[in-house]
C-alpha atoms as a PDB file:
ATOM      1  CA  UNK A   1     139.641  70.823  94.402  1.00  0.00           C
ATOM      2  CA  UNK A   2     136.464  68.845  93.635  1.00  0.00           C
ATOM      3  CA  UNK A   3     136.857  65.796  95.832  1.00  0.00           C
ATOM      4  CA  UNK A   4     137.201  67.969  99.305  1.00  0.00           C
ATOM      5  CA  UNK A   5     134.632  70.574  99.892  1.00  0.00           C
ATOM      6  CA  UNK A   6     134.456  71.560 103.310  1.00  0.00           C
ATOM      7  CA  UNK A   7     137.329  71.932 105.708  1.00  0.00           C
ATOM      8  CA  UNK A   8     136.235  71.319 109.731  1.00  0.00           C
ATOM      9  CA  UNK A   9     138.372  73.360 112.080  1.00  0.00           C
ATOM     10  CA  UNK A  10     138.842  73.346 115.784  1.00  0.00           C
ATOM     11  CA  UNK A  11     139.007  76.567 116.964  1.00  0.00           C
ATOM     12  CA  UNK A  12     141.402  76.842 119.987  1.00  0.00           C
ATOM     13  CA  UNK A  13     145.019  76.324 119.408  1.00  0.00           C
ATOM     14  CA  UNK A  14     144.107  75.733 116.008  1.00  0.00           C
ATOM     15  CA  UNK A  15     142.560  78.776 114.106  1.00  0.00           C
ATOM     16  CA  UNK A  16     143.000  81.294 117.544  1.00  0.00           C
ATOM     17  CA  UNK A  17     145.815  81.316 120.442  1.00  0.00           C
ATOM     18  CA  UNK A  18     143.024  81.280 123.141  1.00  0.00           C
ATOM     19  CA  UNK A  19     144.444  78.607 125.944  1.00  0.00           C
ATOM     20  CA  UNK A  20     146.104  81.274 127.982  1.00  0.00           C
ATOM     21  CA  UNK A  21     143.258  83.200 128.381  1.00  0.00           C
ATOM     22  CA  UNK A  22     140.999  80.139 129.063  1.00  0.00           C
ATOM     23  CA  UNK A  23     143.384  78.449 131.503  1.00  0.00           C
ATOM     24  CA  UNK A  24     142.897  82.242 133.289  1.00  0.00           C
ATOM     25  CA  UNK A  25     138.895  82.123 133.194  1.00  0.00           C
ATOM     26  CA  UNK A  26     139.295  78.695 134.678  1.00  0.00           C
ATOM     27  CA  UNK A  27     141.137  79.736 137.343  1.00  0.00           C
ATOM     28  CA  UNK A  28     139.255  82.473 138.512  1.00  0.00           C
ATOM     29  CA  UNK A  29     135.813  80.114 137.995  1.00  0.00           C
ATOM     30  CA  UNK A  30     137.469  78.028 140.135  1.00  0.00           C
ATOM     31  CA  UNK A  31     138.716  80.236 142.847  1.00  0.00           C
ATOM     32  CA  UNK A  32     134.749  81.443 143.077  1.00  0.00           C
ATOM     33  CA  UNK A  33     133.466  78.568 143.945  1.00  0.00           C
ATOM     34  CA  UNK A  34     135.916  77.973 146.524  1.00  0.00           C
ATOM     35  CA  UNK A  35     138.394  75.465 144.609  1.00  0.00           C
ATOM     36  CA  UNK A  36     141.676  76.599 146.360  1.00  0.00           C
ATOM     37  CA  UNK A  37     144.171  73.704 145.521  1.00  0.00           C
ATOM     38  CA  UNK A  38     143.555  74.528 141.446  1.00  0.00           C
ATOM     39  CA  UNK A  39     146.771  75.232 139.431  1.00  0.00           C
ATOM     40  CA  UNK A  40     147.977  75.867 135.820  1.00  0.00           C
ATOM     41  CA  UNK A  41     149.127  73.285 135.408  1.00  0.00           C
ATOM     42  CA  UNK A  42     145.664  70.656 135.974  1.00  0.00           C
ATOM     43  CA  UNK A  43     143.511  72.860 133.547  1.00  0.00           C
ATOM     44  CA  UNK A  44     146.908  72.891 130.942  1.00  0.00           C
ATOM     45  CA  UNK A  45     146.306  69.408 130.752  1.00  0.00           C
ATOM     46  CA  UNK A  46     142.633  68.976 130.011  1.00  0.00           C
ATOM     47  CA  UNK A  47     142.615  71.548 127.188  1.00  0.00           C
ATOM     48  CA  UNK A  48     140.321  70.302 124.322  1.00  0.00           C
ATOM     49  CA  UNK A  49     137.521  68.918 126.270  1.00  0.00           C
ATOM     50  CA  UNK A  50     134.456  70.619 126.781  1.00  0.00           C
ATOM     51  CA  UNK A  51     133.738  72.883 129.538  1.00  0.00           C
ATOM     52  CA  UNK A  52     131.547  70.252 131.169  1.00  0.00           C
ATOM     53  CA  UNK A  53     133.829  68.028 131.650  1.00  0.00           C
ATOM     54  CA  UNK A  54     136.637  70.052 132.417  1.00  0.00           C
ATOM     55  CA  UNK A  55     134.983  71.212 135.163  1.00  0.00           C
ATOM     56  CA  UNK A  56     134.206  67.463 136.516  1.00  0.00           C
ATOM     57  CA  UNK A  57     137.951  66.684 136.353  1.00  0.00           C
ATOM     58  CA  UNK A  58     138.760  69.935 138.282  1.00  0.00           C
ATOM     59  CA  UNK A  59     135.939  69.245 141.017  1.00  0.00           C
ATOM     60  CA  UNK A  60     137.518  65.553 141.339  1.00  0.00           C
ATOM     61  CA  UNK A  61     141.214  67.275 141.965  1.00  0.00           C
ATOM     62  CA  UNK A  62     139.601  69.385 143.970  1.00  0.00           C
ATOM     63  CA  UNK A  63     138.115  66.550 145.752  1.00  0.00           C
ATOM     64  CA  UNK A  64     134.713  68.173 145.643  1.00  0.00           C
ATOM     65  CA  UNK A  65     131.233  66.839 144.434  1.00  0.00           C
ATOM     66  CA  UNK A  66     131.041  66.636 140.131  1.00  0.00           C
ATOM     67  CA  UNK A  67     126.969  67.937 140.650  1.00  0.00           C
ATOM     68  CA  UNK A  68     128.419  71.013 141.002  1.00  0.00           C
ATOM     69  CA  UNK A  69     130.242  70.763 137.028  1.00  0.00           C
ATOM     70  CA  UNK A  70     127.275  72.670 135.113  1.00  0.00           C
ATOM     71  CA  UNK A  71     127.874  75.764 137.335  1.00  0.00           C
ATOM     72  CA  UNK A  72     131.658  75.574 137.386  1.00  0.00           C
ATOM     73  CA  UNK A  73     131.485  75.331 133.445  1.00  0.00           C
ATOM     74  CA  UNK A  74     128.587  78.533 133.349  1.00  0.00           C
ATOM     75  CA  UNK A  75     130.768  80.667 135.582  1.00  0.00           C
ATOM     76  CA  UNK A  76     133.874  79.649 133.567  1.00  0.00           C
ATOM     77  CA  UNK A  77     132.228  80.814 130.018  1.00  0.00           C
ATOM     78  CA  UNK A  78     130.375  83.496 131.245  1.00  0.00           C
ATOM     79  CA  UNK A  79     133.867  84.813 132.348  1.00  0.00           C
ATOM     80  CA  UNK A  80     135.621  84.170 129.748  1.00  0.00           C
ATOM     81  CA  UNK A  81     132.676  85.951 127.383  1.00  0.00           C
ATOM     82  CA  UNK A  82     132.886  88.871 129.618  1.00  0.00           C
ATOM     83  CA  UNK A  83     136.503  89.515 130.523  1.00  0.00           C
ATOM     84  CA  UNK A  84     139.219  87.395 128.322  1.00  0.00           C
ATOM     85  CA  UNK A  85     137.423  87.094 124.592  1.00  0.00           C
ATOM     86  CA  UNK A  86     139.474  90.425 123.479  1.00  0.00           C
ATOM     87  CA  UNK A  87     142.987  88.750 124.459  1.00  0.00           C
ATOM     88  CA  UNK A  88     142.503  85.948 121.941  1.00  0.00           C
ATOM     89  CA  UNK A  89     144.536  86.072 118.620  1.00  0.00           C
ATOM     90  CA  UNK A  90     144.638  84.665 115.126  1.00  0.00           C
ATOM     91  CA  UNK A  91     147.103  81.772 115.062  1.00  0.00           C
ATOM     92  CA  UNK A  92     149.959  81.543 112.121  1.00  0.00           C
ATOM     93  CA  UNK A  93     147.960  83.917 109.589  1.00  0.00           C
ATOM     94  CA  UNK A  94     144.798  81.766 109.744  1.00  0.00           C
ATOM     95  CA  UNK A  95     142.532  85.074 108.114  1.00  0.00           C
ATOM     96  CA  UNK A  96     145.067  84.324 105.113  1.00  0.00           C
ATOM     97  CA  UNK A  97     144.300  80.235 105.017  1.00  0.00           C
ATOM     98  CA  UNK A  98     140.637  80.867 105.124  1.00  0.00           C
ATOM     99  CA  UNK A  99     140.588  83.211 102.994  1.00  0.00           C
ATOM    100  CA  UNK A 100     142.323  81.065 100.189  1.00  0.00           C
ATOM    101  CA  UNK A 101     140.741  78.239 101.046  1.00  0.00           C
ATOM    102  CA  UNK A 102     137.095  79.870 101.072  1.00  0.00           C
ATOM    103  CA  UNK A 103     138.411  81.656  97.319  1.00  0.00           C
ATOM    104  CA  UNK A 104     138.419  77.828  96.282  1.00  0.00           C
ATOM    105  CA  UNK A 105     135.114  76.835  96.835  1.00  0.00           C
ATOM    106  CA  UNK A 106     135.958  75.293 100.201  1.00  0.00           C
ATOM    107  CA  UNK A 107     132.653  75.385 102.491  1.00  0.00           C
ATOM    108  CA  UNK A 108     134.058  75.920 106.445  1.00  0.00           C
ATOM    109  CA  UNK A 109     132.829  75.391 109.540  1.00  0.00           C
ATOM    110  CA  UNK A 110     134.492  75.842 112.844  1.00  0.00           C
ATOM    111  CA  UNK A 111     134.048  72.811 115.786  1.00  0.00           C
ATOM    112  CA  UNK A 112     134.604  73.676 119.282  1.00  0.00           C
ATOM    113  CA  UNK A 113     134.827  72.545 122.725  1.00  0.00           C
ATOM    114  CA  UNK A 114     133.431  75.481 123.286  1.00  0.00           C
ATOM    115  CA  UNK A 115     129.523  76.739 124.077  1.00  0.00           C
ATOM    116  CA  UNK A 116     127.998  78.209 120.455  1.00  0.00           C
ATOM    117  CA  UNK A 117     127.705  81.843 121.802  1.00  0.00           C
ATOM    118  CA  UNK A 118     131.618  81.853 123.147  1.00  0.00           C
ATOM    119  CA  UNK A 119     132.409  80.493 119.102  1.00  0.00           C
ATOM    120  CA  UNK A 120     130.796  83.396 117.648  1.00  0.00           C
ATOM    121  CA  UNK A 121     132.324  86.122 119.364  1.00  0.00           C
ATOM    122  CA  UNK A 122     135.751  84.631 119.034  1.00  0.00           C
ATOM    123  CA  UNK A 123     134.974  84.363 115.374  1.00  0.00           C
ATOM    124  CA  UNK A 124     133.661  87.852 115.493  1.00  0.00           C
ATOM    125  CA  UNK A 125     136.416  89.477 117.535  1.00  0.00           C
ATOM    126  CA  UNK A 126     139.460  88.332 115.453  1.00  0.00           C
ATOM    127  CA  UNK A 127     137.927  89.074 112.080  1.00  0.00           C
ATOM    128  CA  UNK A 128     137.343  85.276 111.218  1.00  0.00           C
ATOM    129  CA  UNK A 129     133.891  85.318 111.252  1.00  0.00           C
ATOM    130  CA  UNK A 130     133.433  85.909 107.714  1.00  0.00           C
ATOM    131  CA  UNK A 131     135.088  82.698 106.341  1.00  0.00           C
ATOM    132  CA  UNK A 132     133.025  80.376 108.328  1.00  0.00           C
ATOM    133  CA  UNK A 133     130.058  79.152 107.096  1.00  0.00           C
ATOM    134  CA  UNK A 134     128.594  76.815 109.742  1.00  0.00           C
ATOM    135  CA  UNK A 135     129.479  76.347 113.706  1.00  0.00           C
ATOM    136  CA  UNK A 136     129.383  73.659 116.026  1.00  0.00           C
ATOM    137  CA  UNK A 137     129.112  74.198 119.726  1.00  0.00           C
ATOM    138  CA  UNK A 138     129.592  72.178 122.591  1.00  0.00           C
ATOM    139  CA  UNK A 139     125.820  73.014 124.068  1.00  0.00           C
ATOM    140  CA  UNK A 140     124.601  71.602 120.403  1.00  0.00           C
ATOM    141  CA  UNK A 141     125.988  68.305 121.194  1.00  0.00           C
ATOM    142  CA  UNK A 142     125.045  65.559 123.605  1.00  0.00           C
ATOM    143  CA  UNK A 143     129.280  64.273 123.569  1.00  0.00           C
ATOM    144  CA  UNK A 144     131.883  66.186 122.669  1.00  0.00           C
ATOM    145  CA  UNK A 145     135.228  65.557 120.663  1.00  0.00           C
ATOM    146  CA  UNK A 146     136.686  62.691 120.985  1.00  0.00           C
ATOM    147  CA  UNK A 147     133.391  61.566 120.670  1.00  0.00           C
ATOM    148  CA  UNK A 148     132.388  61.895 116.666  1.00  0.00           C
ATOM    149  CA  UNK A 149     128.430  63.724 117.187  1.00  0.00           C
ATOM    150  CA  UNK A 150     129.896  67.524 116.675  1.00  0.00           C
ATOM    151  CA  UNK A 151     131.768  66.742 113.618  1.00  0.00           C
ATOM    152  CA  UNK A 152     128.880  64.235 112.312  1.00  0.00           C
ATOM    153  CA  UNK A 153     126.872  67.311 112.971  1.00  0.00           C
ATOM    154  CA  UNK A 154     129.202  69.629 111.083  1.00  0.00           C
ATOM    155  CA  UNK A 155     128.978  67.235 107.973  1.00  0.00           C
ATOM    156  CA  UNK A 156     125.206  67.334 108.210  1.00  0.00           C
ATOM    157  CA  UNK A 157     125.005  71.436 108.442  1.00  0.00           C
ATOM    158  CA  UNK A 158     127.650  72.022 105.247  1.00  0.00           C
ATOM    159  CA  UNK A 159     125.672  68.984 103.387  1.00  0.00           C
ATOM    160  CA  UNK A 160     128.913  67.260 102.833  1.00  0.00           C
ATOM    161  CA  UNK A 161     130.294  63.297 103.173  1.00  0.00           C
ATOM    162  CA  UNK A 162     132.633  62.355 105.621  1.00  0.00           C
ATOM    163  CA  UNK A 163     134.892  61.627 102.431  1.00  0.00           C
ATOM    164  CA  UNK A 164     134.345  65.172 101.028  1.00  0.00           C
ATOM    165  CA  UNK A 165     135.317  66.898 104.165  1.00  0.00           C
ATOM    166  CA  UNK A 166     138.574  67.351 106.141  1.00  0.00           C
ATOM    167  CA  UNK A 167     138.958  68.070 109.522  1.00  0.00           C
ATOM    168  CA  UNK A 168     141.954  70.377 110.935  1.00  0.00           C
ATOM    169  CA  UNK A 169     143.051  70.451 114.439  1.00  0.00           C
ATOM    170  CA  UNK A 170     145.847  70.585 116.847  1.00  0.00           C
ATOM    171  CA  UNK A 171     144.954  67.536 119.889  1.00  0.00           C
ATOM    172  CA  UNK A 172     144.659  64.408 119.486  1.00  0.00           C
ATOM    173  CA  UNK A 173     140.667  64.942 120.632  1.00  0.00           C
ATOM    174  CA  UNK A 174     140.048  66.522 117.035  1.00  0.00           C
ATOM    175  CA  UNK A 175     141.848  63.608 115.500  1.00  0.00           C
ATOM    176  CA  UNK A 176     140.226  60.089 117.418  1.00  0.00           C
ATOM    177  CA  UNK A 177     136.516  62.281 116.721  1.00  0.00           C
ATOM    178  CA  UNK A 178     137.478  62.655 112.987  1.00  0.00           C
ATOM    179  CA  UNK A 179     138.749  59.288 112.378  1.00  0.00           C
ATOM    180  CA  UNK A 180     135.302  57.745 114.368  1.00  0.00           C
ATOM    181  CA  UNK A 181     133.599  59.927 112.003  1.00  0.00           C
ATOM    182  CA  UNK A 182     135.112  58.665 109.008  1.00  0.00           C
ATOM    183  CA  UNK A 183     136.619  61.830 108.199  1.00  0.00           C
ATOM    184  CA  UNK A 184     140.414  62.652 106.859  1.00  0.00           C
ATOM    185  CA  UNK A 185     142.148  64.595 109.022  1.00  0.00           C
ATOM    186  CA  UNK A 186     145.248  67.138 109.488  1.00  0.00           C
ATOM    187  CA  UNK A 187     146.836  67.663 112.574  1.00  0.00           C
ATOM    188  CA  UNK A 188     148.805  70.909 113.179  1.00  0.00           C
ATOM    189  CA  UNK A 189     151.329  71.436 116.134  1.00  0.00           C
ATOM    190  CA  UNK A 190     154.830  73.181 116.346  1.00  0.00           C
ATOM    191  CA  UNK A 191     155.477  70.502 118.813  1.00  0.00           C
ATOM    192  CA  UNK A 192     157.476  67.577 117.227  1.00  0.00           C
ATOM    193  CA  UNK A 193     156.804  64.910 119.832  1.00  0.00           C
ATOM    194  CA  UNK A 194     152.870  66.051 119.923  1.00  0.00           C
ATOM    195  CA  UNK A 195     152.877  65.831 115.866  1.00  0.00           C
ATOM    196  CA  UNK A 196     154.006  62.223 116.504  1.00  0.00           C
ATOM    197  CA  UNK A 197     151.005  61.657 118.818  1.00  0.00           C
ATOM    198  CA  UNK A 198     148.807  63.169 116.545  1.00  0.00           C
ATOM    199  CA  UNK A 199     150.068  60.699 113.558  1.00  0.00           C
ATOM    200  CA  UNK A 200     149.454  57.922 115.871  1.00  0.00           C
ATOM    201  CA  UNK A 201     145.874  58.880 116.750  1.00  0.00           C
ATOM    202  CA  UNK A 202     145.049  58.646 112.871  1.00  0.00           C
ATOM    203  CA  UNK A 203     146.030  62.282 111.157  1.00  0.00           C
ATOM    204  CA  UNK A 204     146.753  61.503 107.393  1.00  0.00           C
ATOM    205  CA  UNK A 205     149.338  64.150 107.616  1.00  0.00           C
ATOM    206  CA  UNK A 206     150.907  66.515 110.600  1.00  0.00           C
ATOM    207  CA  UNK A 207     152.129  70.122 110.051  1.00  0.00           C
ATOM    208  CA  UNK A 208     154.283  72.586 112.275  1.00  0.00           C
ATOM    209  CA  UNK A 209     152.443  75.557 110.920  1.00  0.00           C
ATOM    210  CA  UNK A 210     148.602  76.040 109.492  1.00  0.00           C
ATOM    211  CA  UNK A 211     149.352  77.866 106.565  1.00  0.00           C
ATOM    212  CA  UNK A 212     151.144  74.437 105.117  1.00  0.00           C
ATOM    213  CA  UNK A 213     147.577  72.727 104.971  1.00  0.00           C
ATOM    214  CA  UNK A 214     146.714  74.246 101.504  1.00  0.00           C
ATOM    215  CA  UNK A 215     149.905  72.279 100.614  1.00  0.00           C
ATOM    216  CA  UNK A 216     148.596  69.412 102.236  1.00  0.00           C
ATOM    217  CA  UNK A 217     145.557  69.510 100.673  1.00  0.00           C
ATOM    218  CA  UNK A 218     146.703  69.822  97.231  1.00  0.00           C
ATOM    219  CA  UNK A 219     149.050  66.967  97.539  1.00  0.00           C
ATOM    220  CA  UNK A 220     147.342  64.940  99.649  1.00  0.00           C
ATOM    221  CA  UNK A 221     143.647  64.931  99.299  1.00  0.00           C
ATOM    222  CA  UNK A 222     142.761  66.200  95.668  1.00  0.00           C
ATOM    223  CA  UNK A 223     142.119  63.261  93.380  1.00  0.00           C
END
């Protein structure tokens, strides 16, 4: 495997099942600060951005002023730090695929939405935490996916080029930041119609299940 040697992951939906319990921490956040008219169904939709602006797009439905997005987004992660980090769980044997891949020589690192501190206890909690090598969280960044900084940044901390890495994620947020970064990318969804939109927004190759991404990258990527 000598061309690829670092693998980028997102971390929610991807590697960990954790949009229930952030949709939940969102909801409460938002019923704190007095956002009433907040359903399921608006935060569903803007899963993959960072908490910052998440919390601007709620505050606009909510038809309330955006200077009030930094403490919506605090309350939200300290919430979900404190109260919903022990419902998350591993997604589609991911332990197993980072384990292989890291018994490869694969370098990891895990990019996220998400602040640095919420990363590492995810990682920690579900037993992933020793496969990663490197992090990149959203309060490390100045723009977040789609934008390309956190994965740029990711390639920096593994000491890796954009055409020795390969980035792994499940919206079409992790794909548009890969391809701006120059980087190959897989995207993984059980959804057919989503795996379409993920092809479109660049992915070399879309998968219905993570464990099929050593296949993938075998195939695919080793020259």
């Amino acid at each position: 495997m000598s061309s690829i040697k670092a693998v980028i992951f997102d971390l929610d939906g991807t590697l960990v099942n954790s949009t229930p319990s952030h949709i939940s921490a969102w909801l409460e956040a938002s019923r704190i600060i007095g956002l009433t008219n907040i359903r399921r169904s608006h935060v569903d939709k803007l899963m993959g951005r960072t908490s910052y602006d998440i919390a601007r797009e709620l505050l606009q439905i909510a038809n309330k002023p955006t200077s009030l997005a930094h403490k919506l987004a605090k309350i939200k992660d300290e919430l979900f730090i404190e109260k919903y980090t022990d419902q998350v769980e591993v997604i589609d044997n991911a332990d197993q695929v980072l384990r292989t891949l890291k018994s490869r020589g694969l370098k990891i690192c895990v990019v996220s939405s998400n602040p640095r501190e919420l990363i590492l206890k995810v990682l920690k909690n579900t037993g992933l935490a020793k496969y990663v090598d490197s992090v990149v969280g959203q309060d490390e960044v100045i723009k977040g996916k789609p934008d390309p900084e956190p994965i740029l940044l990711a390639l920096r901390r593994l000491s890796v080029r954009p055409n020795e890495a390969i980035v792994v994620g499940d919206s079409e947020y992790d794909i548009i930041a890969a391809k701006r970064a120059g980087v190959k990318s897989i995207g993984v969804s059980k959804n057919s119609s989503k795996r379409t939109k993920l092809a479109k927004c660049g992915a070399l190759a879309t998968v219905d299940a993570l464990s099929d991404i050593i296949g993938v990258i075998e195939e695919l990527l080793i020259e």
